[in-house]
N, C-alpha and C. Protein backbone atom coordinates (compact mmCIF):
# COMPACT_ATOMS: atom_id res chain seq x y z
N UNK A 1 22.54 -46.98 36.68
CA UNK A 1 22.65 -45.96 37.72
C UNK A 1 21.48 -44.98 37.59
N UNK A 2 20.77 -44.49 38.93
CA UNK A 2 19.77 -43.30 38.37
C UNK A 2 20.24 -42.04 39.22
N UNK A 3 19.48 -41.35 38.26
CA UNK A 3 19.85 -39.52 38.74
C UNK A 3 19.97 -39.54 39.99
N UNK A 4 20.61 -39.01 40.79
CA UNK A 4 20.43 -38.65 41.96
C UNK A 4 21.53 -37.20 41.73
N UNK A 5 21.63 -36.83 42.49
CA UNK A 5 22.23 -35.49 42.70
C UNK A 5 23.97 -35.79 42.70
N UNK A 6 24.85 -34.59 41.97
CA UNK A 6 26.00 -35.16 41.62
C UNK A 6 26.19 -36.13 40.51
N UNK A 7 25.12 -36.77 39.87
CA UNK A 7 25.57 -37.37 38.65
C UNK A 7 26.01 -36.86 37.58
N UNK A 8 26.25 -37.18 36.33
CA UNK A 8 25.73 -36.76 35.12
C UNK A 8 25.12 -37.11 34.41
N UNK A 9 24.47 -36.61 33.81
CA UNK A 9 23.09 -37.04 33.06
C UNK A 9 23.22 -35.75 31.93
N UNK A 10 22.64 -36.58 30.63
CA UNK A 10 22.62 -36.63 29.46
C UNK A 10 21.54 -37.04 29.14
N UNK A 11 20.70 -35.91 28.07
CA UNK A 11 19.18 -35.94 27.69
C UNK A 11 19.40 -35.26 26.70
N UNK A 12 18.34 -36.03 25.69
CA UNK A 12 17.73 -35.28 24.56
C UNK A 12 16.46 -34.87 25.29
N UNK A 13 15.98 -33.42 24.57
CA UNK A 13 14.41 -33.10 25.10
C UNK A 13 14.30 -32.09 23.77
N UNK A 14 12.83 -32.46 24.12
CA UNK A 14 12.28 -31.10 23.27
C UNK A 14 11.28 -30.04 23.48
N UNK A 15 11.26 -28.64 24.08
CA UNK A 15 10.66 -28.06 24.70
C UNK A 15 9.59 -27.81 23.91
N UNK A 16 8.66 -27.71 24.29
CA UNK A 16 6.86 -26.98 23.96
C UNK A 16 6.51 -25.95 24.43
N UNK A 17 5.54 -25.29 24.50
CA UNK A 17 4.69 -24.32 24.97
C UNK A 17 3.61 -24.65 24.83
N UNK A 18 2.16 -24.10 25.99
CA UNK A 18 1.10 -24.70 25.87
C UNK A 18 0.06 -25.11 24.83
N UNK A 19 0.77 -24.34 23.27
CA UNK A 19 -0.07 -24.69 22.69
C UNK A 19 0.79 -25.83 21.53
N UNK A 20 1.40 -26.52 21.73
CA UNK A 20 2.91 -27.33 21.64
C UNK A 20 3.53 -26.61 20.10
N UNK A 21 4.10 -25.56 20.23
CA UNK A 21 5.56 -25.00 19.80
C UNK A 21 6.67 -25.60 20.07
N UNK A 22 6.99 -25.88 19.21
CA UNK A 22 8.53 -26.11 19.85
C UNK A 22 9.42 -25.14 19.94
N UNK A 23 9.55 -25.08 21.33
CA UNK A 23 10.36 -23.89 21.57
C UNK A 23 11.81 -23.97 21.46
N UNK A 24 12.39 -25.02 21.65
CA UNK A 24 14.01 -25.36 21.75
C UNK A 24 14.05 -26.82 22.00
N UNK A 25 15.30 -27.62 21.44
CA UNK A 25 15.42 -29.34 21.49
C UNK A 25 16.90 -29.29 21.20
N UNK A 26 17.14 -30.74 21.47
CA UNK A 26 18.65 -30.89 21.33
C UNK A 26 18.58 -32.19 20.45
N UNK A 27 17.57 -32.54 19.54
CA UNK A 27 17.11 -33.36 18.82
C UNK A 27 18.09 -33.27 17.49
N UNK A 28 18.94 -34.03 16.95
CA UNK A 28 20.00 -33.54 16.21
C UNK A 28 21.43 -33.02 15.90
N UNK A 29 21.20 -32.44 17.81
CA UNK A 29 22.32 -31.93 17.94
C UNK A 29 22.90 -33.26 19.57
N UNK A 30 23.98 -32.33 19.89
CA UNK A 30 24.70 -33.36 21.14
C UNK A 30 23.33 -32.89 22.13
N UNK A 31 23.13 -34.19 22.88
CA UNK A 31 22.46 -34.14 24.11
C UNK A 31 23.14 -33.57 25.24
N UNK A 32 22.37 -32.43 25.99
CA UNK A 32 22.60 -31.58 26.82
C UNK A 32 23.04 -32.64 28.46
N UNK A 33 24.06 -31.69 28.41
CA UNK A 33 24.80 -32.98 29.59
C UNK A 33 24.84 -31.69 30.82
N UNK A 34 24.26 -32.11 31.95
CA UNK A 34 24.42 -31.29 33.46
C UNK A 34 24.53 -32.16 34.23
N UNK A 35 25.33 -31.67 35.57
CA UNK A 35 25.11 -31.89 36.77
C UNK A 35 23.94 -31.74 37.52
N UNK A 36 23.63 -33.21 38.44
CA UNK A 36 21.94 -33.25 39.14
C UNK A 36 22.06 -32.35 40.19
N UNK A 37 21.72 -31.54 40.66
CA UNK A 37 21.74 -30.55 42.03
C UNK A 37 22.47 -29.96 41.97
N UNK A 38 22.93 -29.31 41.02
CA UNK A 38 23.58 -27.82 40.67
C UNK A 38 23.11 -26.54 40.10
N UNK A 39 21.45 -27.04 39.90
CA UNK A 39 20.40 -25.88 39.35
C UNK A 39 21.10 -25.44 38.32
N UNK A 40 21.34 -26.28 37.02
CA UNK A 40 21.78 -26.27 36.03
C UNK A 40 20.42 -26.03 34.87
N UNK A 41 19.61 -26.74 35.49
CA UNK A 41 18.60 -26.72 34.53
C UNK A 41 17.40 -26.20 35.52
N UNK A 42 15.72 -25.91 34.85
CA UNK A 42 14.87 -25.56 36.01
C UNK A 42 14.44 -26.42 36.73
N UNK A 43 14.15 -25.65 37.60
CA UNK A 43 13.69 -26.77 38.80
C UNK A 43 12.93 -27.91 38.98
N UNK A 44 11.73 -27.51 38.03
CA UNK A 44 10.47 -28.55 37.65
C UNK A 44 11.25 -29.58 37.02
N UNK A 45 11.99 -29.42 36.20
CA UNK A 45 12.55 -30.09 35.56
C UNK A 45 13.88 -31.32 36.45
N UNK A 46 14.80 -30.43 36.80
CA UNK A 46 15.11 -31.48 38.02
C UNK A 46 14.85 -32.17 38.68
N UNK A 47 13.57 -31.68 39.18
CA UNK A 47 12.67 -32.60 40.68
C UNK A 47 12.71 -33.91 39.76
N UNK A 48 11.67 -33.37 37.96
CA UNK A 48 11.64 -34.70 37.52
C UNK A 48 12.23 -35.60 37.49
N UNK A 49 14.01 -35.17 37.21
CA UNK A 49 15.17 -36.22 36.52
C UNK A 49 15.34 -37.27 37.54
N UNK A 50 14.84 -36.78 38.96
CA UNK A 50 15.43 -37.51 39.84
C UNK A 50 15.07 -38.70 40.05
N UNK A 51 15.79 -39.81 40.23
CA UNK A 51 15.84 -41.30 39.95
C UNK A 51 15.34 -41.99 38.83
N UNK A 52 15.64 -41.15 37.67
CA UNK A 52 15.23 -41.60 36.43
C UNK A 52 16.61 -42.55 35.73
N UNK A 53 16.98 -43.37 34.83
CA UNK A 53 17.66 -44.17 34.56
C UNK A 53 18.05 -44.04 33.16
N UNK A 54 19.06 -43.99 32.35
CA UNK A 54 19.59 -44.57 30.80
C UNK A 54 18.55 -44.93 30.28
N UNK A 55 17.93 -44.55 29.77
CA UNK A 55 16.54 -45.23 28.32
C UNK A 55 15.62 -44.44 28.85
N UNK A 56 15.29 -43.99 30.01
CA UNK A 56 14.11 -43.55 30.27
C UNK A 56 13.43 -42.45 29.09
N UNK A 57 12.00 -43.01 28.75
CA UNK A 57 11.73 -41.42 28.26
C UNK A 57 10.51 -41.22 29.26
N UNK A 58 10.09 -40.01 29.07
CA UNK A 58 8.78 -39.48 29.83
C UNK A 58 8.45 -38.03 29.55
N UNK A 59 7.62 -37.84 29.56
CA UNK A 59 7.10 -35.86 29.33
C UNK A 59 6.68 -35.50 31.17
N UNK A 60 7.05 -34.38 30.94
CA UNK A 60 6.94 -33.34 32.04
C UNK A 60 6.44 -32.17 31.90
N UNK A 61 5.41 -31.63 33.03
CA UNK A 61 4.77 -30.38 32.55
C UNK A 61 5.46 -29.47 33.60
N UNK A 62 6.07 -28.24 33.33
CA UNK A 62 7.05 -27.40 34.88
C UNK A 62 6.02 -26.05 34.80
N UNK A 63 5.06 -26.18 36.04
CA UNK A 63 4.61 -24.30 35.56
C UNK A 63 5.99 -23.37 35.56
N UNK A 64 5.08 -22.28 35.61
CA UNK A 64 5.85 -20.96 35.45
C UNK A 64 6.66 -20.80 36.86
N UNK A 65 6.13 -21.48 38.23
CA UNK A 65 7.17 -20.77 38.91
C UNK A 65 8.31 -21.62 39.14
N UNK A 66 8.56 -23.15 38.52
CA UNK A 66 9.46 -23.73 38.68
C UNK A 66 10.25 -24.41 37.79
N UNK A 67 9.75 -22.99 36.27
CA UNK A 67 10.81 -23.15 35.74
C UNK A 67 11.46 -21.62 35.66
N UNK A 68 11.01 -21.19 34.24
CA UNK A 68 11.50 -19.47 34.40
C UNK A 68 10.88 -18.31 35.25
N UNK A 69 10.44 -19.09 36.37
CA UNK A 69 9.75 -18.14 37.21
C UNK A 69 8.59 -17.32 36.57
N UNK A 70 7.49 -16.17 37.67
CA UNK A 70 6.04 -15.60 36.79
C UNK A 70 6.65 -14.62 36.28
N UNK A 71 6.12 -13.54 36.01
CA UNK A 71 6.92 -12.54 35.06
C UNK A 71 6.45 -11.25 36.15
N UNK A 72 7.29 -10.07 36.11
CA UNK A 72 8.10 -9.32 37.27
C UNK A 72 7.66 -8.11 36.48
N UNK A 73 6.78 -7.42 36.65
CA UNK A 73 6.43 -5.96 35.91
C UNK A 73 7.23 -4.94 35.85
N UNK A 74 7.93 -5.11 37.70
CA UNK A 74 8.94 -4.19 37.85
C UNK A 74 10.67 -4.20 36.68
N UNK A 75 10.18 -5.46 36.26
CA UNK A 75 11.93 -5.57 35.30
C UNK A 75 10.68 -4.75 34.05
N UNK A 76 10.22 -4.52 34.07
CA UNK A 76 9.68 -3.63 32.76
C UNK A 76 10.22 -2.43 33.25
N UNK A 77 10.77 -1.32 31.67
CA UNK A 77 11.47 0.01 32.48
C UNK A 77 11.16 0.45 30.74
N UNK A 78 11.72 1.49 31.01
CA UNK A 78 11.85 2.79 29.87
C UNK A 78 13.17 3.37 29.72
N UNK A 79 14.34 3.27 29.18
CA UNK A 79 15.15 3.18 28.98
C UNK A 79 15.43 4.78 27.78
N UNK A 80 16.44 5.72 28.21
CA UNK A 80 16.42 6.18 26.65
C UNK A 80 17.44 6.12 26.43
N UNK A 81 16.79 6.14 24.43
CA UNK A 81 17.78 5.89 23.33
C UNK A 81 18.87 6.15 23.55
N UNK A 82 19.70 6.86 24.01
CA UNK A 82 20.94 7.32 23.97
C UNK A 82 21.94 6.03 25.38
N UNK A 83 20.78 5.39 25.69
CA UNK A 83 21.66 4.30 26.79
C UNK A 83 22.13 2.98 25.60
N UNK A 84 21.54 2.79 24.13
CA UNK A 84 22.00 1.95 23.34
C UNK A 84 23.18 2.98 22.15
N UNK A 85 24.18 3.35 22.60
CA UNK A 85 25.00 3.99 22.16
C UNK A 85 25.79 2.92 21.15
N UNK A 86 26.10 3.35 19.81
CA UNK A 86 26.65 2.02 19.22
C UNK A 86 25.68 1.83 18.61
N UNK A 87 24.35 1.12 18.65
CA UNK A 87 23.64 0.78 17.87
C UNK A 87 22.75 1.47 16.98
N UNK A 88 23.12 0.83 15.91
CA UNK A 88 22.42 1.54 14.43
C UNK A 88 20.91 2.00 15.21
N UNK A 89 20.37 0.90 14.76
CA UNK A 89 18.43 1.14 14.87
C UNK A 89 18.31 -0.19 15.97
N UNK A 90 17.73 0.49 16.98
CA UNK A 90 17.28 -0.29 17.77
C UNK A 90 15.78 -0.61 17.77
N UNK A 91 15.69 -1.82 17.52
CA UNK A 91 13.84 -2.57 17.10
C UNK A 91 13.52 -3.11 17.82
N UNK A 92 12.07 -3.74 18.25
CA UNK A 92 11.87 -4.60 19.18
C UNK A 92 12.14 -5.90 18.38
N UNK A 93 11.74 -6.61 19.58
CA UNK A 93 12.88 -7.89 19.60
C UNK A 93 14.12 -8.25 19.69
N UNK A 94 15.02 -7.23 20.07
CA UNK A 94 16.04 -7.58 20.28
C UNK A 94 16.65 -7.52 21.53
N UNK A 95 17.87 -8.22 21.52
CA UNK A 95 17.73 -8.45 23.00
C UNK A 95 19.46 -8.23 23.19
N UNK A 96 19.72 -7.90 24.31
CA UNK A 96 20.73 -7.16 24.95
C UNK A 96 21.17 -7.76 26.51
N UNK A 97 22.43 -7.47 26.85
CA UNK A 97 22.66 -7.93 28.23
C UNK A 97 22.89 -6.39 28.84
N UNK A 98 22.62 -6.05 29.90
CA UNK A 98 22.50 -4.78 30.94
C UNK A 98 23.34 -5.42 32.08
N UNK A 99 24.09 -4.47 32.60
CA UNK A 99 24.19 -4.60 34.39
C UNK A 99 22.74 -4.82 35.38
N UNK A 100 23.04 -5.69 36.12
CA UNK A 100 21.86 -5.89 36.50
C UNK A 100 22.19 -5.94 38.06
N UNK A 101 21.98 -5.86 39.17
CA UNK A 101 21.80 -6.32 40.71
C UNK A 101 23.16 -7.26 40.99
N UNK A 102 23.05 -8.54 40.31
CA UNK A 102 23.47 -9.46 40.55
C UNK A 102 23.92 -9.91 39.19
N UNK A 103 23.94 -9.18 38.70
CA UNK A 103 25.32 -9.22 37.14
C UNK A 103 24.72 -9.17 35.93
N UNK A 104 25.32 -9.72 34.66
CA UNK A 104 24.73 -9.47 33.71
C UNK A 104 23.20 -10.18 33.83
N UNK A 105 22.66 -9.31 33.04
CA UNK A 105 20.98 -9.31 32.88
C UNK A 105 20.60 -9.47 31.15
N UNK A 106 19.44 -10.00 30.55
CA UNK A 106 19.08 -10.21 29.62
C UNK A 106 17.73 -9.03 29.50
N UNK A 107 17.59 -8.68 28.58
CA UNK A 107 16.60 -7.42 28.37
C UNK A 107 16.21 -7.87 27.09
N UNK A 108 14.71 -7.47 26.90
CA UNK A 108 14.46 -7.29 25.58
C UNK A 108 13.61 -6.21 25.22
N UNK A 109 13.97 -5.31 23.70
CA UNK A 109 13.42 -4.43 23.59
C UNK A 109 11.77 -4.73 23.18
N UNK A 110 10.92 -3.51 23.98
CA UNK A 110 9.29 -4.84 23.72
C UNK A 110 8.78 -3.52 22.75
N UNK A 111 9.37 -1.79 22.59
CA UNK A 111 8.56 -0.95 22.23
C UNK A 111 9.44 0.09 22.08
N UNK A 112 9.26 0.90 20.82
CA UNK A 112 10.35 2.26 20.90
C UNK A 112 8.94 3.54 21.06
N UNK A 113 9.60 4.35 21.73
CA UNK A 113 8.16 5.31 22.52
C UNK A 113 9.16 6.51 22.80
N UNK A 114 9.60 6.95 21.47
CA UNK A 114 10.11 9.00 20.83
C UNK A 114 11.47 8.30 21.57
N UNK A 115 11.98 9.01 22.27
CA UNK A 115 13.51 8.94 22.64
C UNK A 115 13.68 7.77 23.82
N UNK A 116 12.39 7.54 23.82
CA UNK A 116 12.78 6.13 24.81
C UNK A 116 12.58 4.89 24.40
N UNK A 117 12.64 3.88 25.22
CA UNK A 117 13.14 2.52 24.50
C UNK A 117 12.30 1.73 26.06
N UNK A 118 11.39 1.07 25.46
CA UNK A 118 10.46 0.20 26.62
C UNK A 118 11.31 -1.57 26.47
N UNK A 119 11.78 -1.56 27.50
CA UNK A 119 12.81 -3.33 27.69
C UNK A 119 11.98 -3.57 28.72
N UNK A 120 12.36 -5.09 28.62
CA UNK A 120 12.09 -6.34 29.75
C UNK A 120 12.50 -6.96 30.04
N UNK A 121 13.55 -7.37 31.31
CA UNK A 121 14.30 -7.89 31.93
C UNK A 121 14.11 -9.31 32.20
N UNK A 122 12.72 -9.19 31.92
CA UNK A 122 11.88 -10.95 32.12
C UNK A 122 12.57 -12.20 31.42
N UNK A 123 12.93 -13.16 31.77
CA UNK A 123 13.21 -14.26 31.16
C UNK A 123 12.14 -14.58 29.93
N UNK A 124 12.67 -14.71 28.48
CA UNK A 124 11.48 -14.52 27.57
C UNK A 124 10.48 -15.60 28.12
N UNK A 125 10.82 -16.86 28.53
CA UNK A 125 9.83 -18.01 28.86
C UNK A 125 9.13 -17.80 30.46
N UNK A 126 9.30 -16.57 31.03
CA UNK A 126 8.78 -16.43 32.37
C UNK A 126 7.35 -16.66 32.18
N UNK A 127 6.32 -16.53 33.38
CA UNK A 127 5.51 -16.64 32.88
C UNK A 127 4.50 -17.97 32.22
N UNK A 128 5.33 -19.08 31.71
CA UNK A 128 4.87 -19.79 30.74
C UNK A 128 5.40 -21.13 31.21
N UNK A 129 4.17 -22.00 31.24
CA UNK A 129 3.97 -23.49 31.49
C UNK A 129 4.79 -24.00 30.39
N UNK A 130 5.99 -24.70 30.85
CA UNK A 130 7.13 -25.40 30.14
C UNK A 130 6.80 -27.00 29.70
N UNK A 131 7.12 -27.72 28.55
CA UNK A 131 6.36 -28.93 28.21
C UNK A 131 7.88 -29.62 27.68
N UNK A 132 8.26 -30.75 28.50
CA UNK A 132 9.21 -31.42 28.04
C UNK A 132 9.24 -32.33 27.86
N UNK A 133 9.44 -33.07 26.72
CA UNK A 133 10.04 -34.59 25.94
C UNK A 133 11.36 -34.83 26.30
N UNK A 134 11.11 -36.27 27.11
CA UNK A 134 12.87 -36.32 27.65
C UNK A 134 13.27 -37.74 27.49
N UNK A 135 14.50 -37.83 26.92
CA UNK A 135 14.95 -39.11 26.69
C UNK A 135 16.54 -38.99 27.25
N UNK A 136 17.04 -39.91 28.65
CA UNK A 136 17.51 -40.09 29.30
C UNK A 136 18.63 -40.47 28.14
N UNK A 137 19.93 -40.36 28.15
CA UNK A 137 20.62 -41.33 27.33
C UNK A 137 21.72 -41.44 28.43
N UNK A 138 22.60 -41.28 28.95
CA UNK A 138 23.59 -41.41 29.62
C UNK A 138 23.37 -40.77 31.53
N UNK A 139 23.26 -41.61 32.40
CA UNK A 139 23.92 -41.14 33.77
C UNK A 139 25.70 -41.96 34.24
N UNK A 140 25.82 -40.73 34.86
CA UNK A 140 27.21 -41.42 34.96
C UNK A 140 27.37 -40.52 36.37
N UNK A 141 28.25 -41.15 37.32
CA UNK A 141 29.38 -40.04 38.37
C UNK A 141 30.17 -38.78 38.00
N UNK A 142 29.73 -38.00 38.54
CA UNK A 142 30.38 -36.67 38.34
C UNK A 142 32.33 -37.53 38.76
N UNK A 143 32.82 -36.75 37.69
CA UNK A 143 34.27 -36.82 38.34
C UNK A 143 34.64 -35.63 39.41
N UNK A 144 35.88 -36.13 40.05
CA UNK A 144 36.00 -35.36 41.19
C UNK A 144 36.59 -33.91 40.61
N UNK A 145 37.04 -33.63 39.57
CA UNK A 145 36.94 -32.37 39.07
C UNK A 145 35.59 -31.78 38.46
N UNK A 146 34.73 -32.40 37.81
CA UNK A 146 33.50 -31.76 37.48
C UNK A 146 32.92 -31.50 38.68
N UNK A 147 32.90 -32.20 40.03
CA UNK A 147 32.57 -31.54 41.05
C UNK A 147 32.68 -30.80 41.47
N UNK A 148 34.11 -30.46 41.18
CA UNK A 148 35.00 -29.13 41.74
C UNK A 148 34.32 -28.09 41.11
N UNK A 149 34.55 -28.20 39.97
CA UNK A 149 34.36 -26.80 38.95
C UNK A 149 32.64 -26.75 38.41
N UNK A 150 31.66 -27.69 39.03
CA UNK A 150 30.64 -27.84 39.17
C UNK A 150 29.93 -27.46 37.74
N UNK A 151 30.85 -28.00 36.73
CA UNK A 151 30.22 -28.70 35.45
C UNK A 151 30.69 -29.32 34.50
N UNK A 152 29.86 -30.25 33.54
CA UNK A 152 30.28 -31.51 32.94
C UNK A 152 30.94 -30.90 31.44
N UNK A 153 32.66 -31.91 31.77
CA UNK A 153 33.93 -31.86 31.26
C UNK A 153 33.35 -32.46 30.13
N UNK A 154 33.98 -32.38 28.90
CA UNK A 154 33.89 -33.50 27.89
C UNK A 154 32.48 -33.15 26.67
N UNK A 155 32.11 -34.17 26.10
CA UNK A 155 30.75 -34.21 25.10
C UNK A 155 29.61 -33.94 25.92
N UNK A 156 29.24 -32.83 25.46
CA UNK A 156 27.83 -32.00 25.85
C UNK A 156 28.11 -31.00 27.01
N UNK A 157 29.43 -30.91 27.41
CA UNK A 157 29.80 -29.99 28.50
C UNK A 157 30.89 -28.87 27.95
N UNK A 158 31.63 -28.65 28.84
CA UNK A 158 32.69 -27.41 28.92
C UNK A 158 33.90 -28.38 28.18
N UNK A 159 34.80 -27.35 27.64
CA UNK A 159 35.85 -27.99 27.20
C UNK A 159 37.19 -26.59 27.78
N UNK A 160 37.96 -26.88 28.55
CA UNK A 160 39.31 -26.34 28.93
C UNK A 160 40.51 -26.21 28.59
């Protein structure tokens, strides 16, 4: 069977960065199982899966705008200290969820500057040409409840 939209599909990959980091893999662990056309995963990355088959491997390069999108100056802000209430010492690098527009948001602290606190709302990988190693292991039919609830039941998915 190959990808087409509504399947499931099951991949090992292993992400890079342009200068090949490995940024994240499922090499070891359970292979990451999504639904095809549910923008489960990025986009570059989808377009690829599509009509790919069980064994397939192949690398994929996704720029920046079709995977974590370019990076947004305006999600840069100045924040003060007293909005991380609760926390001991707040350092950069760390990262936090905020109310955001359209719900929780991911922030990271990039700079502490006297009573304020410089975050970035940016997806850490925005910005950045995505490099993927992909090895197809399983497509299958969405069941008519993973359709429903528009994600995959079972090994490498949700459990209820």
């Amino acid at each position: 069977m190959q990808v087409q939209n509504n399947s499931v599909v099951s991949i090992h990959y292993t992400l890079t960065d342009a200068q090949g980091a490995v940024l994240d893999s499922s090499i070891d662990h359970t292979p990451l199982a999504y639904i095809q056309g549910m923008g489960h995963i990025v986009p570059g990355l989808e377009k690829a899966m599509d009509g790919k088959k069980a064994g397939d491997k192949f690398k994929v390069s996704v720029p920046a705008e079709e995977g974590y999108g370019v990076r947004d100056e305006e999600l840069i802000d100045r924040v003060p200290k007293e909005a991380f209430e609760g926390v001991p010492q707040v350092e950069p690098g760390m990262e936090f969820y905020a109310d955001g527009p359209n719900g929780p948001v991911m922030i990271t602290v990039k700079a502490l500057d006297g009573d304020f606190v410089l975050v970035d709302g940016n997806h850490p990988l925005a910005g950045k040409e995505l490099h993927f190693d992909i090895e197809v292991t399983e497509v299958r039919e969405a069941t008519a409840e993973e359709s429903e609830h528009g994600h995959v039941h079972g090994e490498g998915g949700h459990h209820h």
